[in-house]
Protein backbone atom coordinates (compact mmCIF):
# COMPACT_ATOMS: atom_id res chain seq x y z
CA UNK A 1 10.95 96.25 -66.07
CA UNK A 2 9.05 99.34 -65.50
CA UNK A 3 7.06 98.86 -68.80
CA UNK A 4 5.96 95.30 -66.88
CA UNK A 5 4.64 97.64 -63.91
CA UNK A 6 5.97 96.37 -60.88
CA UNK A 7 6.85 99.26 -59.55
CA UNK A 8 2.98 100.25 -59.07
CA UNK A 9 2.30 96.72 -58.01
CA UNK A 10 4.44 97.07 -55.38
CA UNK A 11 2.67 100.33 -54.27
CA UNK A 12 -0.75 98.12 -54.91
CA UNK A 13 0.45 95.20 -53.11
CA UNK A 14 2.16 97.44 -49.96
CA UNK A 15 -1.15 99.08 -49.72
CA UNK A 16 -3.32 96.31 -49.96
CA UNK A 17 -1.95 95.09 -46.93
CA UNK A 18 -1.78 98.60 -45.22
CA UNK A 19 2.10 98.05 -44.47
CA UNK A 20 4.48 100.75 -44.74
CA UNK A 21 7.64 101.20 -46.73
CA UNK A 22 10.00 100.29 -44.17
CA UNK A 23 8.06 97.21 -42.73
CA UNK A 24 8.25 95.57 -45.97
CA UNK A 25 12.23 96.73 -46.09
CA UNK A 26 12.42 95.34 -42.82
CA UNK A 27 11.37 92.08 -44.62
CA UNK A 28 13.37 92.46 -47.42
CA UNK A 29 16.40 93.01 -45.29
CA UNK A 30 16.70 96.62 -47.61
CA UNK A 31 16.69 100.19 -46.79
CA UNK A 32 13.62 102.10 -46.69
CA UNK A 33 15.36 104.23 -49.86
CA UNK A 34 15.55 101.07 -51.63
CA UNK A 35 11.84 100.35 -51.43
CA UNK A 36 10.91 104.09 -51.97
CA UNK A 37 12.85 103.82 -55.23
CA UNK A 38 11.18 101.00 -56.36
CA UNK A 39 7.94 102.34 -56.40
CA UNK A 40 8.94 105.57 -57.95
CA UNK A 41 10.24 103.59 -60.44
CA UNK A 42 13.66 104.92 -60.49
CA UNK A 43 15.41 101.58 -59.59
CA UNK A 44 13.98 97.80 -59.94
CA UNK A 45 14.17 94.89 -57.01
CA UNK A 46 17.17 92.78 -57.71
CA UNK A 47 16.55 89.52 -59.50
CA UNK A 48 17.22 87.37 -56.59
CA UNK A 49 14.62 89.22 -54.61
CA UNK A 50 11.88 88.89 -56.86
CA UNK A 51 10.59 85.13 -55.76
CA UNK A 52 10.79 86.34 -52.13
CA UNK A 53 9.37 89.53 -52.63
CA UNK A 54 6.52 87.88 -55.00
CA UNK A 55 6.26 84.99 -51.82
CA UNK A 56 5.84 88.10 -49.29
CA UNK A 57 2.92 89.56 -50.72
CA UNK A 58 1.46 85.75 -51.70
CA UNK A 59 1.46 86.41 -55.57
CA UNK A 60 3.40 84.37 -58.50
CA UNK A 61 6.36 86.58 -60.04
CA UNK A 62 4.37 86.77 -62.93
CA UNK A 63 2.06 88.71 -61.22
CA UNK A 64 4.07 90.67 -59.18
CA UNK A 65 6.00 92.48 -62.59
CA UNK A 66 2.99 92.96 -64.06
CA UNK A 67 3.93 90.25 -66.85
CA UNK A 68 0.73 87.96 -68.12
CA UNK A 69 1.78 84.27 -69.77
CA UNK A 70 -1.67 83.71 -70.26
CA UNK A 71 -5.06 85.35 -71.81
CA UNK A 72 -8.44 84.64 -69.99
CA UNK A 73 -11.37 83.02 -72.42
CA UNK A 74 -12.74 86.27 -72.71
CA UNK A 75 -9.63 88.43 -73.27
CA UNK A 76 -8.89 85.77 -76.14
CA UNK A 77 -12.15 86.55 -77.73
CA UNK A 78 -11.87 89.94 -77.74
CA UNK A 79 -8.39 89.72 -79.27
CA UNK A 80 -9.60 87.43 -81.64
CA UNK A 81 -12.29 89.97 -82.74
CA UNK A 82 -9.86 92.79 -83.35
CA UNK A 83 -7.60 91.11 -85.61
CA UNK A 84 -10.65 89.92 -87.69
CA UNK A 85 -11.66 93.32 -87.78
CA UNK A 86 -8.25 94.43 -88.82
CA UNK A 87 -8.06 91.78 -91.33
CA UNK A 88 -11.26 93.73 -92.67
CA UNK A 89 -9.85 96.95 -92.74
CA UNK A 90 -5.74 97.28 -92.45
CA UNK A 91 -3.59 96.15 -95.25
CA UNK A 92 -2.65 92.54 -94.78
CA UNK A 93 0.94 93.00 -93.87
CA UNK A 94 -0.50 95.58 -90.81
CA UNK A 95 -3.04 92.67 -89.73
CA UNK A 96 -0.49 90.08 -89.97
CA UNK A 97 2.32 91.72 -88.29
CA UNK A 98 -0.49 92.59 -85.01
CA UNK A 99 -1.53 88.79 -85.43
CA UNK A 100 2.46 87.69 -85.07
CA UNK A 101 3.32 90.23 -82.22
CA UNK A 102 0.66 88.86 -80.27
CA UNK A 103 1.54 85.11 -80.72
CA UNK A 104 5.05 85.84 -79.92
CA UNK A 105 3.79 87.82 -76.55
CA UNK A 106 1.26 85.04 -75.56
CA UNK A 107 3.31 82.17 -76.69
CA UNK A 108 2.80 79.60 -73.90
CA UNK A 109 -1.04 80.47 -73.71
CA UNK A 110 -1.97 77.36 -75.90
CA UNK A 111 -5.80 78.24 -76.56
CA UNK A 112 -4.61 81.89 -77.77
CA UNK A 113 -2.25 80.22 -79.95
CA UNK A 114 -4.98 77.92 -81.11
CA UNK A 115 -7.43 80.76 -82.36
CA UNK A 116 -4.48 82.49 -83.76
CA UNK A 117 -3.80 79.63 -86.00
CA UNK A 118 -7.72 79.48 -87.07
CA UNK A 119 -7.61 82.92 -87.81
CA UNK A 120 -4.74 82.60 -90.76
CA UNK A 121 -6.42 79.61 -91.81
CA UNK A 122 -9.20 81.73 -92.45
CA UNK A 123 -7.60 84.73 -93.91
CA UNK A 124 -4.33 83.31 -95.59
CA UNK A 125 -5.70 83.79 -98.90
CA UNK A 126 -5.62 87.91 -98.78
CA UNK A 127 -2.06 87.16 -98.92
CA UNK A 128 -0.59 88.77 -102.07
CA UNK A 129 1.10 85.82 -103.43
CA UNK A 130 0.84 81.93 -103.49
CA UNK A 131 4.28 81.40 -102.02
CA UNK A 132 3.54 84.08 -99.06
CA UNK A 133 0.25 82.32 -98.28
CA UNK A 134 1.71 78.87 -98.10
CA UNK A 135 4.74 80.44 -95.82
CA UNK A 136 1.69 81.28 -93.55
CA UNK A 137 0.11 78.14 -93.51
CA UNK A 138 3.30 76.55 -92.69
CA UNK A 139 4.02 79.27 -89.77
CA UNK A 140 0.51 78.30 -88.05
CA UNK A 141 1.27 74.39 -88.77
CA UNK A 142 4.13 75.44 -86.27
CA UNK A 143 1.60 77.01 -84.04
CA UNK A 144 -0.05 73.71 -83.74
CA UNK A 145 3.15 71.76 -82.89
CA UNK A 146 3.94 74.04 -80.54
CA UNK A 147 0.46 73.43 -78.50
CA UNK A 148 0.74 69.28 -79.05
CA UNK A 149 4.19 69.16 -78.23
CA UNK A 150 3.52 71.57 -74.91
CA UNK A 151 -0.12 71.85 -73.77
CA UNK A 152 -1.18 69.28 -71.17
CA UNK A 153 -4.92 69.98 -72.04
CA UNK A 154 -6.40 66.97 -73.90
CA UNK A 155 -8.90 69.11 -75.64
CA UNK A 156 -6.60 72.03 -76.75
CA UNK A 157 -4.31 69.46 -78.29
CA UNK A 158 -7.33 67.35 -80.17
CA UNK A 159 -8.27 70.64 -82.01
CA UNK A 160 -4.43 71.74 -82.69
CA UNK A 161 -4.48 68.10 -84.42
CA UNK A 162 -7.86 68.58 -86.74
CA UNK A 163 -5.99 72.54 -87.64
CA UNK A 164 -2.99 70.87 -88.63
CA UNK A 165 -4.50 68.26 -90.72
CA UNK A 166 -6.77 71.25 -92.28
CA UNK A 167 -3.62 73.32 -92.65
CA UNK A 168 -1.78 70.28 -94.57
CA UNK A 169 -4.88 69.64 -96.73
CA UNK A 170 -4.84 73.75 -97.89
CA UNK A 171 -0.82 72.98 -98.23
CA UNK A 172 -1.71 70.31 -100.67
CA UNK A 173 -0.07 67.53 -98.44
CA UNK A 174 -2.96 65.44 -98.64
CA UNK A 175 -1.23 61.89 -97.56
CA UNK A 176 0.06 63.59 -94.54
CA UNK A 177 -3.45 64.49 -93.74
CA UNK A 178 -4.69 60.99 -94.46
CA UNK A 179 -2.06 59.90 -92.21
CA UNK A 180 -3.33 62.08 -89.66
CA UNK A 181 -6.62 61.27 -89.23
CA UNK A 182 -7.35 58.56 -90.73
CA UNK A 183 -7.27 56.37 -87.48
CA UNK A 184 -9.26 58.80 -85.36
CA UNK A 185 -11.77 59.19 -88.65
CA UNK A 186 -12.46 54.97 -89.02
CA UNK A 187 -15.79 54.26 -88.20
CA UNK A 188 -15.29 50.78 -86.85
CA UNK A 189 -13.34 52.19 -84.00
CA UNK A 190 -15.39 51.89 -80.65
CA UNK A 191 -14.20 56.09 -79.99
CA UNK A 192 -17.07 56.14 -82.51
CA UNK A 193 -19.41 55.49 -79.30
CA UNK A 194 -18.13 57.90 -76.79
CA UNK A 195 -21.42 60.42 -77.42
CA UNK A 196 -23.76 57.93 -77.12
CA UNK A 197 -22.08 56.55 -73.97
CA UNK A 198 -21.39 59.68 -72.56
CA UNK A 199 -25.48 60.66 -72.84
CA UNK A 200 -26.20 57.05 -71.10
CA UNK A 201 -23.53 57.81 -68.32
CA UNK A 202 -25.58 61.43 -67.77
CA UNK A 203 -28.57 59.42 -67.90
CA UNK A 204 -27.47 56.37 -65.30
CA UNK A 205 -26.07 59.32 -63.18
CA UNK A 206 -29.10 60.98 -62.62
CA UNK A 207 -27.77 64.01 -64.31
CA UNK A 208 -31.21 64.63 -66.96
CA UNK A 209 -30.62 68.25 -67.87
CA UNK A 210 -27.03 67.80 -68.62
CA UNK A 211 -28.23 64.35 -71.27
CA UNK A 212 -31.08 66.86 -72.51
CA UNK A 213 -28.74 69.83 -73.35
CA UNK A 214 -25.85 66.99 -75.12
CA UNK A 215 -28.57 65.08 -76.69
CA UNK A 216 -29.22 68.28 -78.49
CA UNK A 217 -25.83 70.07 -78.82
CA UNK A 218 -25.09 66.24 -80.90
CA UNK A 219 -28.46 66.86 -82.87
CA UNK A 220 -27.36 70.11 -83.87
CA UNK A 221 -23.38 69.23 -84.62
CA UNK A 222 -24.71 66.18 -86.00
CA UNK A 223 -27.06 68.39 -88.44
CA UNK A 224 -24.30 70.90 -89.51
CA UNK A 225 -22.35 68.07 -90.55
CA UNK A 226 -24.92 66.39 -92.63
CA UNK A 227 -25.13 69.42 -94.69
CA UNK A 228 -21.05 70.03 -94.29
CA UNK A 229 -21.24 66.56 -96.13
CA UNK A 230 -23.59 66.91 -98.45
CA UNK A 231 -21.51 69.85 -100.37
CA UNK A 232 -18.64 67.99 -100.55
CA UNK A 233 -21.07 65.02 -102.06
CA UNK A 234 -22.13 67.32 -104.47
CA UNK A 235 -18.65 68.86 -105.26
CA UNK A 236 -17.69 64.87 -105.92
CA UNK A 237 -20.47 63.89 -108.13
CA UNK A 238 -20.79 67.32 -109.77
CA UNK A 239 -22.02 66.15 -113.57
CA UNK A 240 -24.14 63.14 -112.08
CA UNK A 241 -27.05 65.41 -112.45
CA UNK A 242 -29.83 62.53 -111.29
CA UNK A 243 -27.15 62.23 -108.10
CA UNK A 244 -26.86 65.79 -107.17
CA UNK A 245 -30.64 67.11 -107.90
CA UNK A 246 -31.76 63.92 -105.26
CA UNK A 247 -29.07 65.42 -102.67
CA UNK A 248 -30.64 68.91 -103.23
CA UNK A 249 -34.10 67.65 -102.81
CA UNK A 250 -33.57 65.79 -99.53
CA UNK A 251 -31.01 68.32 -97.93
CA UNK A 252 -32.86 71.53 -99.01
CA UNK A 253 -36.15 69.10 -96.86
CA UNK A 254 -33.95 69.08 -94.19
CA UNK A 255 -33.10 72.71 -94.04
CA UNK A 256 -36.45 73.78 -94.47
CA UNK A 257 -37.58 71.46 -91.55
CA UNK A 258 -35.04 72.68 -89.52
CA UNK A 259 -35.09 76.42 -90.61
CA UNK A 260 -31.35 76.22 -91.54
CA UNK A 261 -31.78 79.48 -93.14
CA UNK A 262 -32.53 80.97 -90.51
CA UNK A 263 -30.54 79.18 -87.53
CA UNK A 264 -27.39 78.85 -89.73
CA UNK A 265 -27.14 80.80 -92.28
CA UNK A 266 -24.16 80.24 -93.00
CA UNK A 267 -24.35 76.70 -93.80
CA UNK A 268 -27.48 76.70 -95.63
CA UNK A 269 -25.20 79.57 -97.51
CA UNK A 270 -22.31 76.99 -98.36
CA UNK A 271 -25.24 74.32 -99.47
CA UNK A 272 -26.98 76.69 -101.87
CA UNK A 273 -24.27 78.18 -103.34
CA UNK A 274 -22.73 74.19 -104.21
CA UNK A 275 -26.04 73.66 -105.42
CA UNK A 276 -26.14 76.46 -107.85
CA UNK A 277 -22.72 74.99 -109.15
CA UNK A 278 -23.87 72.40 -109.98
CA UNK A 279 -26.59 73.23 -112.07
CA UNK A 280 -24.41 75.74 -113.97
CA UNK A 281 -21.55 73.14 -114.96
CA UNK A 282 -24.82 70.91 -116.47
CA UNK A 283 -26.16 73.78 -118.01
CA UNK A 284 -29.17 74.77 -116.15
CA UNK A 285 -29.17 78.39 -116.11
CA UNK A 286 -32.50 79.53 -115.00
CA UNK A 287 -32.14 76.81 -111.93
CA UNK A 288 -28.63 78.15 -110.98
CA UNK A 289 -30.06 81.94 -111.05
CA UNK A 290 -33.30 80.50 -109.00
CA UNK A 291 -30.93 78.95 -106.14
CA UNK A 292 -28.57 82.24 -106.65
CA UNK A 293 -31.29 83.87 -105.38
CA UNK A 294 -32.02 82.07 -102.24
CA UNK A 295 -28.50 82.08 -101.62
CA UNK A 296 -28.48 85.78 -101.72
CA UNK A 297 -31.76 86.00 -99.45
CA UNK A 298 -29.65 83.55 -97.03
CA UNK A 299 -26.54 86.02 -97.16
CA UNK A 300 -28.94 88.92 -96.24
CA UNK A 301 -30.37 87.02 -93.29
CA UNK A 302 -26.34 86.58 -92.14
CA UNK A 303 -25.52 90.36 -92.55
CA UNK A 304 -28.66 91.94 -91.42
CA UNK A 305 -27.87 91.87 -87.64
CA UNK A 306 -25.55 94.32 -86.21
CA UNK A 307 -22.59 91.33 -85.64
CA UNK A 308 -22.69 87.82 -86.96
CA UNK A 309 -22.75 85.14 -84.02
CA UNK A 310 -23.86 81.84 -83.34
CA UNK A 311 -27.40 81.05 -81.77
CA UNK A 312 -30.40 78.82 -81.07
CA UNK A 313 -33.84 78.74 -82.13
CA UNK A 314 -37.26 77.88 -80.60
CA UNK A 315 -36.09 74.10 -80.86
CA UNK A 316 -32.60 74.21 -80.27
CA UNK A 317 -33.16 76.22 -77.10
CA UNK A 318 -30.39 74.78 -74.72
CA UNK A 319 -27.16 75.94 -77.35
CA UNK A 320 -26.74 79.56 -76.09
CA UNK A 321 -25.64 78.13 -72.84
CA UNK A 322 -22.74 75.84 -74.64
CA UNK A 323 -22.41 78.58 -77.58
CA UNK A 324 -21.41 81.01 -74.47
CA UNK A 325 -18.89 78.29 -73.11
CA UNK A 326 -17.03 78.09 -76.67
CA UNK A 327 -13.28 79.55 -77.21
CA UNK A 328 -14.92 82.37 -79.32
CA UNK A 329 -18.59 82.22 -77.77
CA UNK A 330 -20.69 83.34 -80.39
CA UNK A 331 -19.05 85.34 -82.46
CA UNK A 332 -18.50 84.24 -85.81
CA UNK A 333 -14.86 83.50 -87.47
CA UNK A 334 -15.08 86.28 -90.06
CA UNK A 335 -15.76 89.74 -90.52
CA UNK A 336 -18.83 91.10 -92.37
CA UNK A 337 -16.88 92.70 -94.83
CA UNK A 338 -14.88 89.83 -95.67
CA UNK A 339 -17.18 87.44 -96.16
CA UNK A 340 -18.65 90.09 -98.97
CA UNK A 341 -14.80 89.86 -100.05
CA UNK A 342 -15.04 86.22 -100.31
CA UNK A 343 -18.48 86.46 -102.13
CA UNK A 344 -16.84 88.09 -104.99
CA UNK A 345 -13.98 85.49 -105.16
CA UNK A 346 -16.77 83.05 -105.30
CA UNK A 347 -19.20 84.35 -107.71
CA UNK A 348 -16.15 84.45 -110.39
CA UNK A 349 -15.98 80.66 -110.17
CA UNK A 350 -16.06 79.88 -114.00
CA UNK A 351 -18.92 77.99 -113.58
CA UNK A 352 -20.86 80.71 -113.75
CA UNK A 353 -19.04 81.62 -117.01
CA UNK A 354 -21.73 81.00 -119.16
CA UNK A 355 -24.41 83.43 -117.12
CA UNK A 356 -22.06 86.10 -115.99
CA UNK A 357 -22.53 89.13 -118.52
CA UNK A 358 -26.43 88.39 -117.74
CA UNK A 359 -27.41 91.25 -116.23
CA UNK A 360 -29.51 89.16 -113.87
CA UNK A 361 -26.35 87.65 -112.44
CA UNK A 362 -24.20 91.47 -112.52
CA UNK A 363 -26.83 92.78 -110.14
CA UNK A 364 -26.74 89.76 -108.09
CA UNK A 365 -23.09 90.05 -107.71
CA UNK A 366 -23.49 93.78 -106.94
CA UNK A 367 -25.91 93.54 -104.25
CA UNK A 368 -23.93 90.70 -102.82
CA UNK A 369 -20.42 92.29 -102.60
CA UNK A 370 -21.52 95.84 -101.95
CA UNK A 371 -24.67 95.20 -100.53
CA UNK A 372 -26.68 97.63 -102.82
């Protein structure tokens, strides 16, 4: 109990409310010793006091011991931080076993538990062996039954939903995931309209900054799916050449119009480096090298700043505000030096096999992963 601190929350408490040890003994129907000792630390209040006790000073038990169930928005964020950092930088097993301790000591604060499960999703593949890294998977896939089984919030539980299903789909269970979300994903299905009413209801209600700021938070969602989509177009029609160089044309028009590479780098990133893919598996060397390149330029934009995070831009100038009011605000999902990690995973992707002992594409890679 003393590690839980009550005995200097009693001190705070007493103080607070400028009474003296044997008024609140008086209350407590104790001795003065017994209240003296409880401060010092020596002895603890019986568990039967502790309601009344925590009632007497208008505080939760919770509070009273010291004992926190629950992790402000902030608090979560800076957690969240840490562990990406030691993902980074501690061996895996270190990382991991700070990532479970913390789940296990926050495990009714849903939202924590949400992030936590993000953050394997995201780093589950340092894991040394296939069977280890699907063991994790599975262990956040409990996370998220845990939160829709037990969190109340509406929200929390929509996004514990979309992890799972992305957590099944890394697992390989791809008819669960199907199952899952395929009646939330059909487009005939009037919760299709609930932006577009919600931005008339703003609208009708007089409310005209709060439509202005969701008409454009939607604009910009809507944009960094349109590109989300447009890799995974490409990744499906890979050898349709004709297919795939009239995706590039019109997305890489939209990213330019937009200044993707600048407002998300990260996304044009993804975009550019499907693109170069592509025109490696048909063969078109000097074009895969060409869009290589801008994808490294991109990557340089992403790392240049001192941390990564999320932001607007001269036209997107009402997202800070929402960016701010996010789980993790703006601060990106990975560490710098793991995304260089995950660079070098990508650039041995064998469809680069046929340019990789160029020594074009060796210094690319170098610069890339080691940023020199």
């Amino acid at each position: 109990m003393n590690k839980l601190n009550i005995s200097d929350n009693i001190v705070r408490l007493r103080h607070d409310r400028r009474l003296t040890q044997e008024e609140l003994a008086d209350f407590m129907g104790v001795t003065k010793a017994s209240v003296s000792k409880w401060e010092k630390g020596i002895n603890t209040p019986d568990i039967m006091l502790l309601p009344r006790l925590a009632a007497f000073f208008d505080v939760t038990v919770d509070e009273l011991i010291g004992y926190e169930a629950h992790l402000s928005g902030e608090q979560i964020r800076c957690q969240y931080a840490k562990l990406s950092q030691d993902f980074a930088t501690l061996l895996f097993e270190d990382a991991l076993e700070k990532t479970r301790a913390l789940a296990h000591k926050y495990y009714a604060c849903y939202p924590l538990l949400l992030q936590l499960g993000i953050l394997i999703w995201n780093h589950h593949m340092l894991a040394k062996t296939e069977e280890e890294s699907r063991s994790l998977l599975q262990e956040a896939v409990g996370w998220c039954d845990r939160i829709t089984e037990n969190c109340s919030d509406v929200g929390i539980c929509s996004d514990a939903v979309v992890l799972r299903a992305g957590l099944y789909l890394r697992l390989g269970r791809a008819a669960e995931t199907i199952d899952m979300l395929e009646p939330y994903a059909d487009p005939s299905r009037l919760t299709g309209q609930n932006s577009t009413l919600l931005l008339q209801a703003y609208q009708l209600a007089g409310d005209t900054e709060k439509a202005r700021s969701y008409a454009q938070i939607k604009q910009y969602l809507d944009l960094l799916d349109l590109i989300g989509d447009a890799v995974l177009a490409l990744a499906l029609n890979e050898y349709d050449m004709a297919r795939c160089e009239e995706t590039i044309r019109r997305i890489t028009g939209i990213m330019e119009l937009y200044d993707l590479e600048t407002l998300h780098p990260n996304v044009a990133a993804q975009f550019l480096f499907q693109s170069s893919i592509v025109y490696a598996v048909n063969g078109r060397e000097e074009k895969a090298m060409e869009t290589l390149h801008c994808l490294e330029k991109c990557v340089n934009r992403l790392l240049e700043t001192e941390q990564i995070t999320l932001h607007g831009d001269g036209y997107f100038d009402r997202l800070d505000e929402w960016i701010d009011r996010l789980p993790l605000g703006s601060m990106a999902l990975r560490d710098k030096s793991f995304i260089r990690q995950s660079l070098r995973e990508s650039l041995s992707h064998p469809a680069f096999d046929g340019i990789k002992e160029k020594d074009s594409f060796q210094r690319l890679v170098c610069r890339l992963t080691e940023g020199v």
